[in-house]
C-alpha atoms as a PDB file:
ATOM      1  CA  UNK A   1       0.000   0.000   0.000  1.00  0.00           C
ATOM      2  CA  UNK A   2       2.229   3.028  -0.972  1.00  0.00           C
ATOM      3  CA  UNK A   3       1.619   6.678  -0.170  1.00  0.00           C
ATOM      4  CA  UNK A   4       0.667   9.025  -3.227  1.00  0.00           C
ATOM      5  CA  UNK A   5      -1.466  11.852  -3.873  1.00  0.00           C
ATOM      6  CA  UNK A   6      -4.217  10.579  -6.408  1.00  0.00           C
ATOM      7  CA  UNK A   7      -6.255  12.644  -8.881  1.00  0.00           C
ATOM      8  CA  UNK A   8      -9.501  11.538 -10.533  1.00  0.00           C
ATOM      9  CA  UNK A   9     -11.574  13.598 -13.202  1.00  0.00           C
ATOM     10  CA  UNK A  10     -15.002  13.497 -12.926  1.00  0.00           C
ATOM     11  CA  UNK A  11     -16.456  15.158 -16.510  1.00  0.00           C
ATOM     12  CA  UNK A  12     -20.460  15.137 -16.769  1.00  0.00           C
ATOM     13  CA  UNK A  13     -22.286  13.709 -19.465  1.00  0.00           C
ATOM     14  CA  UNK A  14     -25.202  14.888 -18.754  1.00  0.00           C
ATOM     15  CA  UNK A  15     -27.804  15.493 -15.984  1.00  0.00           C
ATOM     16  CA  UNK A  16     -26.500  13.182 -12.786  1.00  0.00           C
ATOM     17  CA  UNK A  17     -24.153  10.878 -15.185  1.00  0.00           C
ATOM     18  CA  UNK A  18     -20.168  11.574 -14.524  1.00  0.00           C
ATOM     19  CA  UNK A  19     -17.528  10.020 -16.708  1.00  0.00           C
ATOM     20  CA  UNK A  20     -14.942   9.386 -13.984  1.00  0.00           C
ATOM     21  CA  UNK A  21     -11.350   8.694 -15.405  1.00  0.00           C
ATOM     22  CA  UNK A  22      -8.688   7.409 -13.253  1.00  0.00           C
ATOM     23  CA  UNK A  23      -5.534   7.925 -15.620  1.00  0.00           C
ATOM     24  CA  UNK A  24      -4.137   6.325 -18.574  1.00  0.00           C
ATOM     25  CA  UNK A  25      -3.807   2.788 -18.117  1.00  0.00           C
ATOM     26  CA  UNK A  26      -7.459   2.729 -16.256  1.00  0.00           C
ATOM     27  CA  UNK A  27     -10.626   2.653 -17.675  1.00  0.00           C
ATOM     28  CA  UNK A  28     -13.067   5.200 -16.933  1.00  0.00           C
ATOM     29  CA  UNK A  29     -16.249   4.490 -15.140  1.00  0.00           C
ATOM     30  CA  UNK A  30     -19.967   5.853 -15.743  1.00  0.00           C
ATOM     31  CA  UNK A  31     -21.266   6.949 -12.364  1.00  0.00           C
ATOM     32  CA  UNK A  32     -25.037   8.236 -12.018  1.00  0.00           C
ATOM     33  CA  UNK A  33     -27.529   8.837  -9.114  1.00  0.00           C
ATOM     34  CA  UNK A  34     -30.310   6.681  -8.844  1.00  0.00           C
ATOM     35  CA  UNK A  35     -34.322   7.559 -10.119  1.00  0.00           C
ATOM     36  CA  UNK A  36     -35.428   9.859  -9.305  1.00  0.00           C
ATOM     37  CA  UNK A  37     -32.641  11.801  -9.558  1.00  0.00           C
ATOM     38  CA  UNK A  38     -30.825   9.794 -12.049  1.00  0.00           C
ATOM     39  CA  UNK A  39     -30.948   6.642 -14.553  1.00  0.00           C
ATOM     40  CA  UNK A  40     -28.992   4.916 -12.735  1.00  0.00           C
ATOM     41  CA  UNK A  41     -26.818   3.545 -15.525  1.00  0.00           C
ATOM     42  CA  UNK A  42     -23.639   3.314 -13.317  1.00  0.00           C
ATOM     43  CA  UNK A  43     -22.901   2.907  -9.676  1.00  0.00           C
ATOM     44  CA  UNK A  44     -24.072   6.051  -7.262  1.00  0.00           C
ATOM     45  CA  UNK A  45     -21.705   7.663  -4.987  1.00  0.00           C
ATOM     46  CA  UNK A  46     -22.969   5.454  -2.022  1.00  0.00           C
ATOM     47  CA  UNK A  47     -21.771   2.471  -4.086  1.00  0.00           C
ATOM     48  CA  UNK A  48     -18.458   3.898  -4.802  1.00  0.00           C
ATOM     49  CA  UNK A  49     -17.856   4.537  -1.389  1.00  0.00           C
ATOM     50  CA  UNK A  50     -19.104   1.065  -0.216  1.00  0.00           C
ATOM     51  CA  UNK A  51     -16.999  -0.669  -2.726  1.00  0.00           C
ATOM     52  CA  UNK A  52     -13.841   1.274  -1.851  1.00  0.00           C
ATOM     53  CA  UNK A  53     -14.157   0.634   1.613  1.00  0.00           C
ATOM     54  CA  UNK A  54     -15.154  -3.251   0.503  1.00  0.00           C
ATOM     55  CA  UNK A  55     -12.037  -2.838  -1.945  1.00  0.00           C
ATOM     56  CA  UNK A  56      -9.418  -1.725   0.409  1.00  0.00           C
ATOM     57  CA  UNK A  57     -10.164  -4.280   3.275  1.00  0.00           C
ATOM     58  CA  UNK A  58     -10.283  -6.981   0.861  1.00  0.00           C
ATOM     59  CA  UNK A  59      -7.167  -6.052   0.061  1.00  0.00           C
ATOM     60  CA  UNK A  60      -5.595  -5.461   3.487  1.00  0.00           C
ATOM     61  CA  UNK A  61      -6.945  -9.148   4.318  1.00  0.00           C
ATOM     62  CA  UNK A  62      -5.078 -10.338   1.572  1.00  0.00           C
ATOM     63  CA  UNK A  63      -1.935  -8.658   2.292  1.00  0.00           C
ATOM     64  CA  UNK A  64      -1.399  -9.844   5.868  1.00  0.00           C
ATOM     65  CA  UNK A  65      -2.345 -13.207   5.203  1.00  0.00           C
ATOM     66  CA  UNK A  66       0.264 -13.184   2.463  1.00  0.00           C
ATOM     67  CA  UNK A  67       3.058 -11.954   4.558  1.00  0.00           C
ATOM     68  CA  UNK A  68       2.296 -14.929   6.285  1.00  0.00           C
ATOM     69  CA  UNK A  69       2.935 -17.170   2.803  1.00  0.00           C
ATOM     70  CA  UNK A  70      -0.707 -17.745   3.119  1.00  0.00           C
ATOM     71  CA  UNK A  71      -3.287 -18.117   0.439  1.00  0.00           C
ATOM     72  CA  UNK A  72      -6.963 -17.521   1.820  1.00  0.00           C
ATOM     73  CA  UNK A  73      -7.989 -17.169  -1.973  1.00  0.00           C
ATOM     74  CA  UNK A  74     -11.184 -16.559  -3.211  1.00  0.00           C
ATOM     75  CA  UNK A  75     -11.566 -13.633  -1.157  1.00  0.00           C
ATOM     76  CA  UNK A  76     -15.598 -12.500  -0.858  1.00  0.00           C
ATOM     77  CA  UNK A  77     -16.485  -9.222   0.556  1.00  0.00           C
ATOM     78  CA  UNK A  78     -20.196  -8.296   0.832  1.00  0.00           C
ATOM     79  CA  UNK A  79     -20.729  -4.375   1.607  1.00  0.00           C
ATOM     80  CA  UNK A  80     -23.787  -3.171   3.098  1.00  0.00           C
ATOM     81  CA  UNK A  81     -24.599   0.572   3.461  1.00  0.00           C
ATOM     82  CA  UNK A  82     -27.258   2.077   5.723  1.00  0.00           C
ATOM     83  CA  UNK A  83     -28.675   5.616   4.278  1.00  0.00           C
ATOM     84  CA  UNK A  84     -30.870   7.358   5.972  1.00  0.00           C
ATOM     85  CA  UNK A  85     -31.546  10.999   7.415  1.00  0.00           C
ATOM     86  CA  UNK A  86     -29.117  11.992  10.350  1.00  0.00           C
ATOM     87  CA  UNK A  87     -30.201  14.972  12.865  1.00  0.00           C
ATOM     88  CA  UNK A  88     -30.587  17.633  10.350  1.00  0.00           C
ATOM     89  CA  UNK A  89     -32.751  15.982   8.246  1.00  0.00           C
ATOM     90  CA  UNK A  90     -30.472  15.471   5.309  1.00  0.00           C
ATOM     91  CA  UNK A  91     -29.841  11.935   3.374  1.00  0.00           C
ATOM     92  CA  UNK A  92     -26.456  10.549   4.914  1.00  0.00           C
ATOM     93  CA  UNK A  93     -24.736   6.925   5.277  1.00  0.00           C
ATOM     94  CA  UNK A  94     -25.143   6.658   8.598  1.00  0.00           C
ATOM     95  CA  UNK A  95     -23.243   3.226   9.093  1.00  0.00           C
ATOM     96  CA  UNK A  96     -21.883   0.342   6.998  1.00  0.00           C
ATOM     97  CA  UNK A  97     -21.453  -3.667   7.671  1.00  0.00           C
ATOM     98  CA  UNK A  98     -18.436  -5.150   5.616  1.00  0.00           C
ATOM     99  CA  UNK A  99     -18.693  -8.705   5.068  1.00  0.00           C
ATOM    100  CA  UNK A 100     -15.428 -11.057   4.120  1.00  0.00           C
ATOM    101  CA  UNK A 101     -15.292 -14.798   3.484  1.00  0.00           C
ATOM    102  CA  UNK A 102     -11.970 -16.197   2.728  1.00  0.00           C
ATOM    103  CA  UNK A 103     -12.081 -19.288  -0.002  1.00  0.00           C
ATOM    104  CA  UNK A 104     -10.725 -21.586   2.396  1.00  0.00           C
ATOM    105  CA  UNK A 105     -11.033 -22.830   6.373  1.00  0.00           C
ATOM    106  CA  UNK A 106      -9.568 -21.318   8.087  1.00  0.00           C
ATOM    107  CA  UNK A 107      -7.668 -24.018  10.072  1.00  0.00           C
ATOM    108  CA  UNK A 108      -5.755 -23.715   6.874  1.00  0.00           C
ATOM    109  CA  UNK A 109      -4.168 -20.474   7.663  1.00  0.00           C
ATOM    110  CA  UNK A 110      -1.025 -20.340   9.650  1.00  0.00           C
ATOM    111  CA  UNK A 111      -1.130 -16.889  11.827  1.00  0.00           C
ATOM    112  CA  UNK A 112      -5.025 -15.620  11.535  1.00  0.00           C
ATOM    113  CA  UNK A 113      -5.288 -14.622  14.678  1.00  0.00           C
ATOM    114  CA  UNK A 114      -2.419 -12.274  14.186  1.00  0.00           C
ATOM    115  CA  UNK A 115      -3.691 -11.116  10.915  1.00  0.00           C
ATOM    116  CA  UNK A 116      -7.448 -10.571  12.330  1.00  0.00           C
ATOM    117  CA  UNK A 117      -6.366  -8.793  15.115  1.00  0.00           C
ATOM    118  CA  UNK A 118      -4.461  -6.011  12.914  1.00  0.00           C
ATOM    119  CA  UNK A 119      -5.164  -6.379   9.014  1.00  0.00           C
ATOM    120  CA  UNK A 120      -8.208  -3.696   9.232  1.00  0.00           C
ATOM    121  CA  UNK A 121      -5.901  -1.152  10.827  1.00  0.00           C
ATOM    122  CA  UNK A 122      -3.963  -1.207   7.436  1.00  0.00           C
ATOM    123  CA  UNK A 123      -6.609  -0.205   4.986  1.00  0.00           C
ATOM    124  CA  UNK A 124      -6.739   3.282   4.236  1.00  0.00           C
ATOM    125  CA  UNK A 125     -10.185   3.884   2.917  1.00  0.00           C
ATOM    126  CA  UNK A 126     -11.958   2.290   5.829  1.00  0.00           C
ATOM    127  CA  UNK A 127      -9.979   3.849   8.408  1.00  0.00           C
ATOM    128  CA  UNK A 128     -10.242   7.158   6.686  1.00  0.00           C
ATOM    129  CA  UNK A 129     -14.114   6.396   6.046  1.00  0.00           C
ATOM    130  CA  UNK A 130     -14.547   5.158   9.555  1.00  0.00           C
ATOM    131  CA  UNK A 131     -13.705   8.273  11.208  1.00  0.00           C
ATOM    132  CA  UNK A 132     -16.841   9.651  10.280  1.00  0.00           C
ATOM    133  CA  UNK A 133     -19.624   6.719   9.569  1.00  0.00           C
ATOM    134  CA  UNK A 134     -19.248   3.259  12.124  1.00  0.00           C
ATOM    135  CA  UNK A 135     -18.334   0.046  10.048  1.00  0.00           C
ATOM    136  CA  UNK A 136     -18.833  -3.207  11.618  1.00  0.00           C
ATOM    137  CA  UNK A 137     -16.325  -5.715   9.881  1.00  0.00           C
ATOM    138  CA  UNK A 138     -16.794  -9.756  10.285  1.00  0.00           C
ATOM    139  CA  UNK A 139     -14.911 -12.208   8.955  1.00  0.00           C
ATOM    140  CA  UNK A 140     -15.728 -15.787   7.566  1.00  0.00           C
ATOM    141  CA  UNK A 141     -13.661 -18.703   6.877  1.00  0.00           C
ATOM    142  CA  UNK A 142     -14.892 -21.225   3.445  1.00  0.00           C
ATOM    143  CA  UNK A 143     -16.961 -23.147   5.957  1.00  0.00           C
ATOM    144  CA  UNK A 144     -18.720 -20.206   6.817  1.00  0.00           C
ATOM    145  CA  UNK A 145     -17.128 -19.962  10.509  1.00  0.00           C
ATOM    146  CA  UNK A 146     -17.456 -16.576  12.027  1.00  0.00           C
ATOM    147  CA  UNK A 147     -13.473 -15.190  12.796  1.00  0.00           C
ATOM    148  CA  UNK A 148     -14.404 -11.893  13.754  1.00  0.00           C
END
């Protein structure tokens, strides 16, 4: 995970549909709001943000268990965002539930308790993300034992 400013271009297409472009060697992505609003032809802001935070702790699960020499391969992660009205009234996500299941048991692993009790404290998105919404993260092993 390296450190590096990042730049996206969002360029509208028209009414809530943004061509989002990443760079050069990534393929841009059509992101709209939902009906009303929207067509919802691409993902909406709410699913951007609940895949990166899906994305990044994926990722950080991976990472750790392969320091270890592990494989937990086919990593799952299931993403579930709450939106509602906070306070004020106004539309917010006002928590989030990350779901993982690792392809294999997980007496298979060598080191998971290690990795359990520290990969999530890696990711940047959800720890970043998590400062202001609450996400609850579990963990499942291939035979669908709860970890965490």
């Amino acid at each position: 995970m390296s450190e590096s400013n990042v730049h996206i271009q969002l360029r509208q297409k028209q009414d809530y549909q943004f061509d989002v472009q990443f760079g050069a060697q990534v393929p841009s992505l059509l992101a709209d709001e939902p009906a009303p609003l929207g067509n919802g032809v691409g993902p909406s802001p709410v699913q951007l943000l609940a895949a990166a935070v899906g994305n990044c702790l994926s990722d950080s699960l991976l990472f750790a268990l392969r320091k270890f020499k592990q494989s937990p391969e086919p990593i799952q992660c299931d993403v579930y965002a709450e939106v509602g009205r906070n306070e004020q009234g106004r539309v917010r996500v006002l928590q989030m539930r990350a779901v993982l299941t690792m392809g294999v048991p997980a007496v298979e692993l060598e080191h998971l308790e290690r990795v359990l009790s520290t990969f999530e404290t890696y990711c940047t998105v959800t720890q970043s993300v998590g400062q202001g919404i609450p996400i609850a993260i579990e963990v499942y092993d291939s035979l669908q034992a709860r970890l965490k």
